[in-house]
Protein backbone atom coordinates (compact mmCIF):
# COMPACT_ATOMS: atom_id res chain seq x y z
CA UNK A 1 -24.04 90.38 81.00
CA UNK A 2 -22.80 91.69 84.54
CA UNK A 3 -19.81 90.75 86.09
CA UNK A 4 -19.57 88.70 89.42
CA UNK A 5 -18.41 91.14 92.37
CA UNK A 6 -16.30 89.92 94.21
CA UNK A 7 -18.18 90.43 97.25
CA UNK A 8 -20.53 87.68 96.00
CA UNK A 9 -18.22 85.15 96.66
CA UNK A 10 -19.41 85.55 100.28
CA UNK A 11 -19.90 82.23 102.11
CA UNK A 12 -23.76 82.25 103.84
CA UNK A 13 -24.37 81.98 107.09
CA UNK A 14 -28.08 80.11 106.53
CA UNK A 15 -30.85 79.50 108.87
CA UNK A 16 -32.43 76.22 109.82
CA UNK A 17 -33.70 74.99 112.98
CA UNK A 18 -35.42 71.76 111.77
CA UNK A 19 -37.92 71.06 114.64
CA UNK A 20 -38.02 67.41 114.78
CA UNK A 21 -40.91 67.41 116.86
CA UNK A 22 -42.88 69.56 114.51
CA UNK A 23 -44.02 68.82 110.66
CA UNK A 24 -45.05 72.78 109.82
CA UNK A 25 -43.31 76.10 110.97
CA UNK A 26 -42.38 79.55 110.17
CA UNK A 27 -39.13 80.91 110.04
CA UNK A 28 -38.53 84.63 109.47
CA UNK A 29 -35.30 86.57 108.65
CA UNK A 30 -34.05 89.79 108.10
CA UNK A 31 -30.80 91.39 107.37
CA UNK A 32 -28.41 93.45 104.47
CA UNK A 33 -27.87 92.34 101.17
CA UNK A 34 -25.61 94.29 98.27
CA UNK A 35 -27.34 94.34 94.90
CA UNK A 36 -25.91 95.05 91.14
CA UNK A 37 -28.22 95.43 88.86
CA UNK A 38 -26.75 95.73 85.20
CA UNK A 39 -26.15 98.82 84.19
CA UNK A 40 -27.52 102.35 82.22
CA UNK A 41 -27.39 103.66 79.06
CA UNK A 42 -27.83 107.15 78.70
CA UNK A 43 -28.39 108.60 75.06
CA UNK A 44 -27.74 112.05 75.02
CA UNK A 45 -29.67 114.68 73.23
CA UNK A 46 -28.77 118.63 73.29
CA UNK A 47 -31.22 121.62 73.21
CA UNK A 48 -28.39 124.36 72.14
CA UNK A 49 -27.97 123.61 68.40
CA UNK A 50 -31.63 123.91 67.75
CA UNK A 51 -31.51 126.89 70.09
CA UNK A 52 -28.73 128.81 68.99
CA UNK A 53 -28.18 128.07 65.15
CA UNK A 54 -31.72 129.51 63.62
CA UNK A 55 -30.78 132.78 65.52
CA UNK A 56 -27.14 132.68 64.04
CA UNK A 57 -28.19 132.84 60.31
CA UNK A 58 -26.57 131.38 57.52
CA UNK A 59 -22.94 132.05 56.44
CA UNK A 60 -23.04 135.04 53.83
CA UNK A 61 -20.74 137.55 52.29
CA UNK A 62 -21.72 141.09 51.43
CA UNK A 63 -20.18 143.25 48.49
CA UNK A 64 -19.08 146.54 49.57
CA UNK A 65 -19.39 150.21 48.10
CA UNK A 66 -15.38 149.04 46.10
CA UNK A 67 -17.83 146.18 44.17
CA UNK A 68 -16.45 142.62 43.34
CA UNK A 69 -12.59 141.72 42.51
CA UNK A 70 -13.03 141.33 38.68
CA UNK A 71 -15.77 142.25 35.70
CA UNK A 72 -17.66 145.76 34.81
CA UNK A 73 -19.05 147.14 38.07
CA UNK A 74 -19.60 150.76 39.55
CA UNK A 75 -16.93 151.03 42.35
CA UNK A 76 -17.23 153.98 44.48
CA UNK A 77 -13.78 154.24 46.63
CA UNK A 78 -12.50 156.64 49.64
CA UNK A 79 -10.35 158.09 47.38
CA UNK A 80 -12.30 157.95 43.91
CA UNK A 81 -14.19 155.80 41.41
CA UNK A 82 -14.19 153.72 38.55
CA UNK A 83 -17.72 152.68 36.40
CA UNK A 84 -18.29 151.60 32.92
CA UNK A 85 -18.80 153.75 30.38
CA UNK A 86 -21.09 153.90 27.08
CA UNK A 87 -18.53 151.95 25.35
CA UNK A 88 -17.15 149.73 28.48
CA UNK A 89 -18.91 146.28 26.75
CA UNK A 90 -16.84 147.01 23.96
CA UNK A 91 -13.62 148.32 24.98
CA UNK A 92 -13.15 146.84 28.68
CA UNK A 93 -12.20 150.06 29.53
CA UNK A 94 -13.46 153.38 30.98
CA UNK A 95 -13.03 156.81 30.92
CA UNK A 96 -15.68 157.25 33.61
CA UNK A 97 -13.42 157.30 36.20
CA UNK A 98 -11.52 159.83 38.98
CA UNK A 99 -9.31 160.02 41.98
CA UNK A 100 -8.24 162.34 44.86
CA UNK A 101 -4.73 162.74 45.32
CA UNK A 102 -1.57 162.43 43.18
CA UNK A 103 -0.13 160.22 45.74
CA UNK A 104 -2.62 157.19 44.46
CA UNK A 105 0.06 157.20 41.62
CA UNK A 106 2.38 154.27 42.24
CA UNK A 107 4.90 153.62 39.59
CA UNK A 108 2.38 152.33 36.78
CA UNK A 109 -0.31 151.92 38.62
CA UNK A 110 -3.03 153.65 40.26
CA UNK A 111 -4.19 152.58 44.01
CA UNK A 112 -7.92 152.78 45.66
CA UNK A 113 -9.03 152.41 48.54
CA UNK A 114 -12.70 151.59 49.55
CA UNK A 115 -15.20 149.03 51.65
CA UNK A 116 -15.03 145.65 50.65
CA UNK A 117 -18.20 144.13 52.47
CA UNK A 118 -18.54 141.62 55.67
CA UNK A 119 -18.12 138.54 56.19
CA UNK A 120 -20.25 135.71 58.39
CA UNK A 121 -19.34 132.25 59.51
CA UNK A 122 -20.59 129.78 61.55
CA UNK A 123 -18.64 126.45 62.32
CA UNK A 124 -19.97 124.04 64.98
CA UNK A 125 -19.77 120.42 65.74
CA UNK A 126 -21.64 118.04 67.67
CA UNK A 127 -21.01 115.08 69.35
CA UNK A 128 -23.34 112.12 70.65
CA UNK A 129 -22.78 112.32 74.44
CA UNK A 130 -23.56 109.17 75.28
CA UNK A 131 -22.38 107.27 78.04
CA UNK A 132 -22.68 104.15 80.05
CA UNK A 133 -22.36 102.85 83.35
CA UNK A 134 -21.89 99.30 83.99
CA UNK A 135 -22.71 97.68 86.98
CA UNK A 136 -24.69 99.69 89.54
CA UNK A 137 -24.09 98.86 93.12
CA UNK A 138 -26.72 99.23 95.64
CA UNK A 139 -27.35 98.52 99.54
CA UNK A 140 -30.25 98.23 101.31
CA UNK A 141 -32.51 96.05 103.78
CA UNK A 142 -33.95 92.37 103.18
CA UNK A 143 -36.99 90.48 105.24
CA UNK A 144 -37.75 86.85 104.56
CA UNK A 145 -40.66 84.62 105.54
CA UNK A 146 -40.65 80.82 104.63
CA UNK A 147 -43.54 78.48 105.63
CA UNK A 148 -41.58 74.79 106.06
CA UNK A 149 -43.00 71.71 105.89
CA UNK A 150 -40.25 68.66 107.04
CA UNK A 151 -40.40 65.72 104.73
CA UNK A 152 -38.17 63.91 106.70
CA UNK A 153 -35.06 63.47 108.75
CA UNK A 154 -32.56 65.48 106.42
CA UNK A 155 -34.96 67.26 103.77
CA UNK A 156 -37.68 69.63 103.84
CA UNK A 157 -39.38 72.06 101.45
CA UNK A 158 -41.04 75.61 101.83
CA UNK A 159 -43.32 78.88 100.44
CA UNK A 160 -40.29 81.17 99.92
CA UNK A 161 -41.38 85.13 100.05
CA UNK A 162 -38.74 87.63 100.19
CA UNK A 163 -38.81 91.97 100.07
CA UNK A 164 -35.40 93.87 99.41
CA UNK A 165 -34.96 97.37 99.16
CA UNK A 166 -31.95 99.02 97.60
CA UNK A 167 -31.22 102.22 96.02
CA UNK A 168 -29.19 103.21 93.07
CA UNK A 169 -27.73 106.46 91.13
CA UNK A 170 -25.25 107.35 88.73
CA UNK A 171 -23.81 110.98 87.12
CA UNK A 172 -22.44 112.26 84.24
CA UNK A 173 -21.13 115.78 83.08
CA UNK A 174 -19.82 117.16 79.64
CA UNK A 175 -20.86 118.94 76.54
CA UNK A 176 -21.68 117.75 73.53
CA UNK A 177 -22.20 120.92 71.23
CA UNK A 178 -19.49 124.00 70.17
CA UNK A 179 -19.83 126.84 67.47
CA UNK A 180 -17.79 130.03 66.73
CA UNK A 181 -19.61 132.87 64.85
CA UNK A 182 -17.44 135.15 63.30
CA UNK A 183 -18.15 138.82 61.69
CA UNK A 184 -15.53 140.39 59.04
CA UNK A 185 -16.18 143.89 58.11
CA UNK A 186 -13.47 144.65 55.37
CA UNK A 187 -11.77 147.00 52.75
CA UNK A 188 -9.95 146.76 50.04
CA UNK A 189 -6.79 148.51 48.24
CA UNK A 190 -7.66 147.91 44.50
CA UNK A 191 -4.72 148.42 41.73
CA UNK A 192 -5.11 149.55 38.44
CA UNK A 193 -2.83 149.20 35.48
CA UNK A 194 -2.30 152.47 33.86
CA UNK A 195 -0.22 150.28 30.74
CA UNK A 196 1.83 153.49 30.16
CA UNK A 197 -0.68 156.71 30.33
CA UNK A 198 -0.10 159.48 32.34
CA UNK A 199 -3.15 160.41 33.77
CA UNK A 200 -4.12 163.88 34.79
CA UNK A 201 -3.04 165.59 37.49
CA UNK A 202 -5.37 165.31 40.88
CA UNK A 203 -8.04 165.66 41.74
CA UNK A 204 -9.47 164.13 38.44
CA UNK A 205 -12.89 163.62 37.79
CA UNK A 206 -14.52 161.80 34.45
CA UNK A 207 -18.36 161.76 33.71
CA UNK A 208 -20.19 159.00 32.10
CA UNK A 209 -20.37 161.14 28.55
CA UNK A 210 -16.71 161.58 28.17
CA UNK A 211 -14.80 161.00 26.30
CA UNK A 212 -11.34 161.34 28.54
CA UNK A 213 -8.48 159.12 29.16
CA UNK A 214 -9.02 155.47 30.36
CA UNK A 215 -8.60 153.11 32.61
CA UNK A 216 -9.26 149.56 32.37
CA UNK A 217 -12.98 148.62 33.94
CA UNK A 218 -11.47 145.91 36.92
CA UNK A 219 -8.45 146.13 39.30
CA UNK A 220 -5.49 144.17 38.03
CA UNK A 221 -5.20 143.13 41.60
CA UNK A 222 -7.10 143.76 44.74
CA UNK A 223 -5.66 143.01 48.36
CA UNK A 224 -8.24 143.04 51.79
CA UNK A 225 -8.22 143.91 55.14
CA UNK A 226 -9.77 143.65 57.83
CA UNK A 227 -11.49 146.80 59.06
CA UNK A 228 -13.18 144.71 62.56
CA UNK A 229 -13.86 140.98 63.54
CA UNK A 230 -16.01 139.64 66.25
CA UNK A 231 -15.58 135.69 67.68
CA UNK A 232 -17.98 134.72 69.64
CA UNK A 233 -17.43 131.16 70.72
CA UNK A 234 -20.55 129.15 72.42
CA UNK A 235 -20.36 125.79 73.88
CA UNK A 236 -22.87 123.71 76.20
CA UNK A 237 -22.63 122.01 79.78
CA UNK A 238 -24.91 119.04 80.06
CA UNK A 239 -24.73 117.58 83.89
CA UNK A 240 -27.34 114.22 83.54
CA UNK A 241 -27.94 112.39 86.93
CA UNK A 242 -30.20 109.30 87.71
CA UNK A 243 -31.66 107.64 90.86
CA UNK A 244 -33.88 104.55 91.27
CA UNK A 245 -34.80 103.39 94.41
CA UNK A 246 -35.80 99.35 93.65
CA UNK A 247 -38.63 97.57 95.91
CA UNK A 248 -38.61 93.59 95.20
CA UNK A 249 -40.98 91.36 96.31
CA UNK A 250 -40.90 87.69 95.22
CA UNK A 251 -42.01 83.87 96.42
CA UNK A 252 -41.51 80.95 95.19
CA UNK A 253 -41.22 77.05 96.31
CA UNK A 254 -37.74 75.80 98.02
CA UNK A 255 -35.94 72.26 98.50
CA UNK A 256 -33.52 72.34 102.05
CA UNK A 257 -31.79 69.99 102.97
CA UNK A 258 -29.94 69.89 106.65
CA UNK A 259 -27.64 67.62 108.90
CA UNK A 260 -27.13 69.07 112.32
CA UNK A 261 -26.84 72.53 112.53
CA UNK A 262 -25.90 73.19 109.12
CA UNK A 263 -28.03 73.38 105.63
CA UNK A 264 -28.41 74.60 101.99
CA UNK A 265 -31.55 75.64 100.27
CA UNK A 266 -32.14 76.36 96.40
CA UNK A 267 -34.77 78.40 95.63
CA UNK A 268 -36.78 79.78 92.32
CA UNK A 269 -39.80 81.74 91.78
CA UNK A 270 -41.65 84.97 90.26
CA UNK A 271 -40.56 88.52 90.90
CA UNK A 272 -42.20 91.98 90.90
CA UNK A 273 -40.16 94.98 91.15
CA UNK A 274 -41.60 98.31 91.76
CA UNK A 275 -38.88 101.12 90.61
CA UNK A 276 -39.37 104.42 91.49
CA UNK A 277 -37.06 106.44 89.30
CA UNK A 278 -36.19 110.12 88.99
CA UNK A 279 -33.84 111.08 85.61
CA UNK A 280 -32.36 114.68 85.21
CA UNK A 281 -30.84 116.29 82.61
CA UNK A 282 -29.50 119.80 83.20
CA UNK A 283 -27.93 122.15 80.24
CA UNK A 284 -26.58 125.19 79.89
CA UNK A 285 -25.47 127.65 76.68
CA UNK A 286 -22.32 129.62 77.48
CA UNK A 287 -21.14 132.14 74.96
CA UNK A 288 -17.45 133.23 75.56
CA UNK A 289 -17.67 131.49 79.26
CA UNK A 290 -21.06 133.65 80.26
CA UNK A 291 -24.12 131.59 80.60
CA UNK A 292 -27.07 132.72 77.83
CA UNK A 293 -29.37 130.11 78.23
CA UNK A 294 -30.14 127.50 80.73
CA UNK A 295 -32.60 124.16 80.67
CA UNK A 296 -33.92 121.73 83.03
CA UNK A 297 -35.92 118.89 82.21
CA UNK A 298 -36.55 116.10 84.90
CA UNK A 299 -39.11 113.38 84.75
CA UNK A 300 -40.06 111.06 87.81
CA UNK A 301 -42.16 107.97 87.87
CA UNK A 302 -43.12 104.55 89.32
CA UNK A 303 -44.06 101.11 87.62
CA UNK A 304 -43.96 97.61 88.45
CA UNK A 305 -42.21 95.44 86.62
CA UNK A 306 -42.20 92.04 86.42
CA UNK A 307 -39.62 88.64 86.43
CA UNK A 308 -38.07 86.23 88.49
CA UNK A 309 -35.38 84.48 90.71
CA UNK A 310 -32.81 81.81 91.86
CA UNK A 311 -31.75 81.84 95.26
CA UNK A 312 -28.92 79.69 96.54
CA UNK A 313 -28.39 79.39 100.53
CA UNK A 314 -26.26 78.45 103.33
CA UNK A 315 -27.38 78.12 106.89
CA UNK A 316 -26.41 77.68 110.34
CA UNK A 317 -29.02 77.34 113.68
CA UNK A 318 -27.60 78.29 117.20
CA UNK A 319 -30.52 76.43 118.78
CA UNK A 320 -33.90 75.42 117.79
CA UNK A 321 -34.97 79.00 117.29
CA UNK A 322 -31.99 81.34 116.13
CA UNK A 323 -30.17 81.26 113.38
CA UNK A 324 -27.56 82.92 111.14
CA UNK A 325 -27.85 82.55 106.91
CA UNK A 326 -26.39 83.95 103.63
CA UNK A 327 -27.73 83.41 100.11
CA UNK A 328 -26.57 84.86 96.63
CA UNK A 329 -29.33 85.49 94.14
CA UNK A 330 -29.80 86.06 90.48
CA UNK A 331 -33.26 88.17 89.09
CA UNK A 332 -33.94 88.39 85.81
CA UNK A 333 -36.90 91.42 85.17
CA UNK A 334 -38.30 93.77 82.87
CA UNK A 335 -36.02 97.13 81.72
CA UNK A 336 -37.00 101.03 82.42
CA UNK A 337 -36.79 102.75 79.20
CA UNK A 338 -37.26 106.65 79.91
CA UNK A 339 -36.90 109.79 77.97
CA UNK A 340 -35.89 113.11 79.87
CA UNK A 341 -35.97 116.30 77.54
CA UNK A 342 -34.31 115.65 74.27
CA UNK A 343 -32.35 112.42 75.91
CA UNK A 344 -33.22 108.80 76.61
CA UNK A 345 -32.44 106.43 79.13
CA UNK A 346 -32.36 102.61 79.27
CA UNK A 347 -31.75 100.84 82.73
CA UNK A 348 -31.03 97.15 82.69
CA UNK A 349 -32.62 95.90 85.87
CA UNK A 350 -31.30 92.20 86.16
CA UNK A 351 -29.32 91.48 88.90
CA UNK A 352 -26.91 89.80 91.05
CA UNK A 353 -27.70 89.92 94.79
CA UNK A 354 -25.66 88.81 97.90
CA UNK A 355 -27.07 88.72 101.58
CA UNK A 356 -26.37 88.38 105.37
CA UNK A 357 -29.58 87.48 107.68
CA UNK A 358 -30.12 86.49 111.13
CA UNK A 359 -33.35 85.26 111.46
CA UNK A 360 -35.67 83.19 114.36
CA UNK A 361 -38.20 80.06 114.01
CA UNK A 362 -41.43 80.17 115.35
């Protein structure tokens, strides 16, 4: 439920010229009032994710030409190669096997180089973006017309039809969705165990039919690097914006009662409200800060909606015909529920009114 402004503490200025001389009049009054109706929701939806991801691919890792870390595998190197042999199932071993350069020889081991395949990751996250705004304050005009009908001295009663006009509009900016894509190309330095043999002098070269010295079939130990990496990062702007422009017309029956030139009137009765309301939701894909991809979606419309009112006044005449009045005023009516792209909006349309009128008595 809203809160009270403190603006509606206003006192009223009301209107009555009771004509004693005549049963039946009009009175009509115009003037300012300030209006909160109680509040938006906004539920935010996103367009990137579905936009972007597909396109991205899923996360996968490629072997390269220097094969996987462990296990029987042809390995093809910058600098040489190592592949199973006839008896490799057997033995773990090969002698199917060669290298470059006696400078691979390292203490008892022998070093490779070679590709060691690419890497792709995608991490993103996404957050609801939704966001509310309590209270929305509008100004505008207001025209009354009351039909009065004296009862006697002190009281009186009247038809009770009333227009305002006020106009509303709230804003929001942030984003809601992130990712960073990231591409590894690698190699690898592979180390094998030479467990005490002295291989021959380089270049060496073994064929599949051997036989020849050997080397066991996996690295002992295998280290990476990276050869390149990209990072892309993306992230979306979403700038949502809302305006409602809020025609009420209402009657209804009301009890006065006056001494002199003072009075107070209570009034209650039916509402419609006619909203005329524009939502906008504007977002835009940046990859690395540079805009990729841009959307709009806006949707407009009017409908009439219905409820009702209390009305409580205070009046004051400056002769038979002029007079000054305030009033504060409660409406209860039917909501705007609205979708705008991938988002939807709910508007909470009852209200709290306050109002200033000078008015005349015919």
């Amino acid at each position: 439920m809203m809160r009270l402004p403190t603006l509606l503490l206003i006192l009223s200025f009301g209107a009555t010229s009771a004509r004693p001389d005549e049963p039946s009049f009009w009175r009509f009054s115009a003037g300012a009032v300030s209006r909160q109706i109680g509040g938006l929701d906004w539920h935010s939806g996103t367009r990137s994710a579905d936009f972007l991801l597909p396109g991205l691919g899923a996360d996968f890792n490629t072997v390269g030409a220097a094969g996987p870390a462990s296990g029987a595998a042809s390995r093809s190197y910058q600098n040489g190669y190592v592949n199973p042999d006839p008896n490799t199932s057997i033995t773990g071993s090969t002698w199917f096997w060669g290298y470059e350069a006696d400078s691979q020889l390292q203490g008892n081991s022998l070093i490779f180089q070679g590709g060691g395949g690419t890497i792709v990751q995608t991490e993103f996250t996404s957050t609801s973006g939704d966001w509310t705004e309590g209270n929305l304050d509008g100004f505008g005009p207001t025209l009354q017309a009351e039909w009065i009908t004296r009862l006697n001295a002190e009281w009186s009663w009247s038809v009770l039809g009333s227009f305002f006009f006020t106009q509303f509009d709230a804003e929001h900016s942030g984003s809601t969705f992130s990712a960073t894509h990231m591409s590894q190309v690698q190699s690898v330095t592979d180390s094998y165990d030479l467990g005490g043999l002295l291989p021959p002098a380089g270049p060496y070269h073994g064929d599949f039919a051997g036989p020849g010295p050997t080397l066991p079939v996996s690295p002992s130990s295998r280290s990476y690097h990276n050869v390149s990496e990209e990072n892309d990062r993306y992230r979306n702007v979403i700038r949502q914006a809302f305006e409602l422009q809020l025609l009420t017309f209402s009657l209804g029956p009301t009890v006065e009662w006056h001494r002199g030139r003072w009075g107070v009137q209570a009034s209650a009765g039916l509402a419609i409200n006619v909203a005329r309301w524009e939502a906008e939701q504007q977002e835009r894909l940046l990859r690395n800060g540079e805009e990729i991809q841009s959307w709009l979606d806006r949707e407009t419309e009017t409908e009439a909606l219905f409820g009702g009112f209390v009305q409580l006044a205070a009046h004051r005449s400056f002769d038979h015909d002029w007079h000054v009045s305030a009033f504060v005023r409660y409406d209860w009516s039917q909501g705007i529920e609205a979708s705008v792209g991938p988002s939807t909006v709910e508007v909470d349309l009852d209200s709290f009114t306050a109002g200033l009128m000078i008015g005349k008595t015919f």
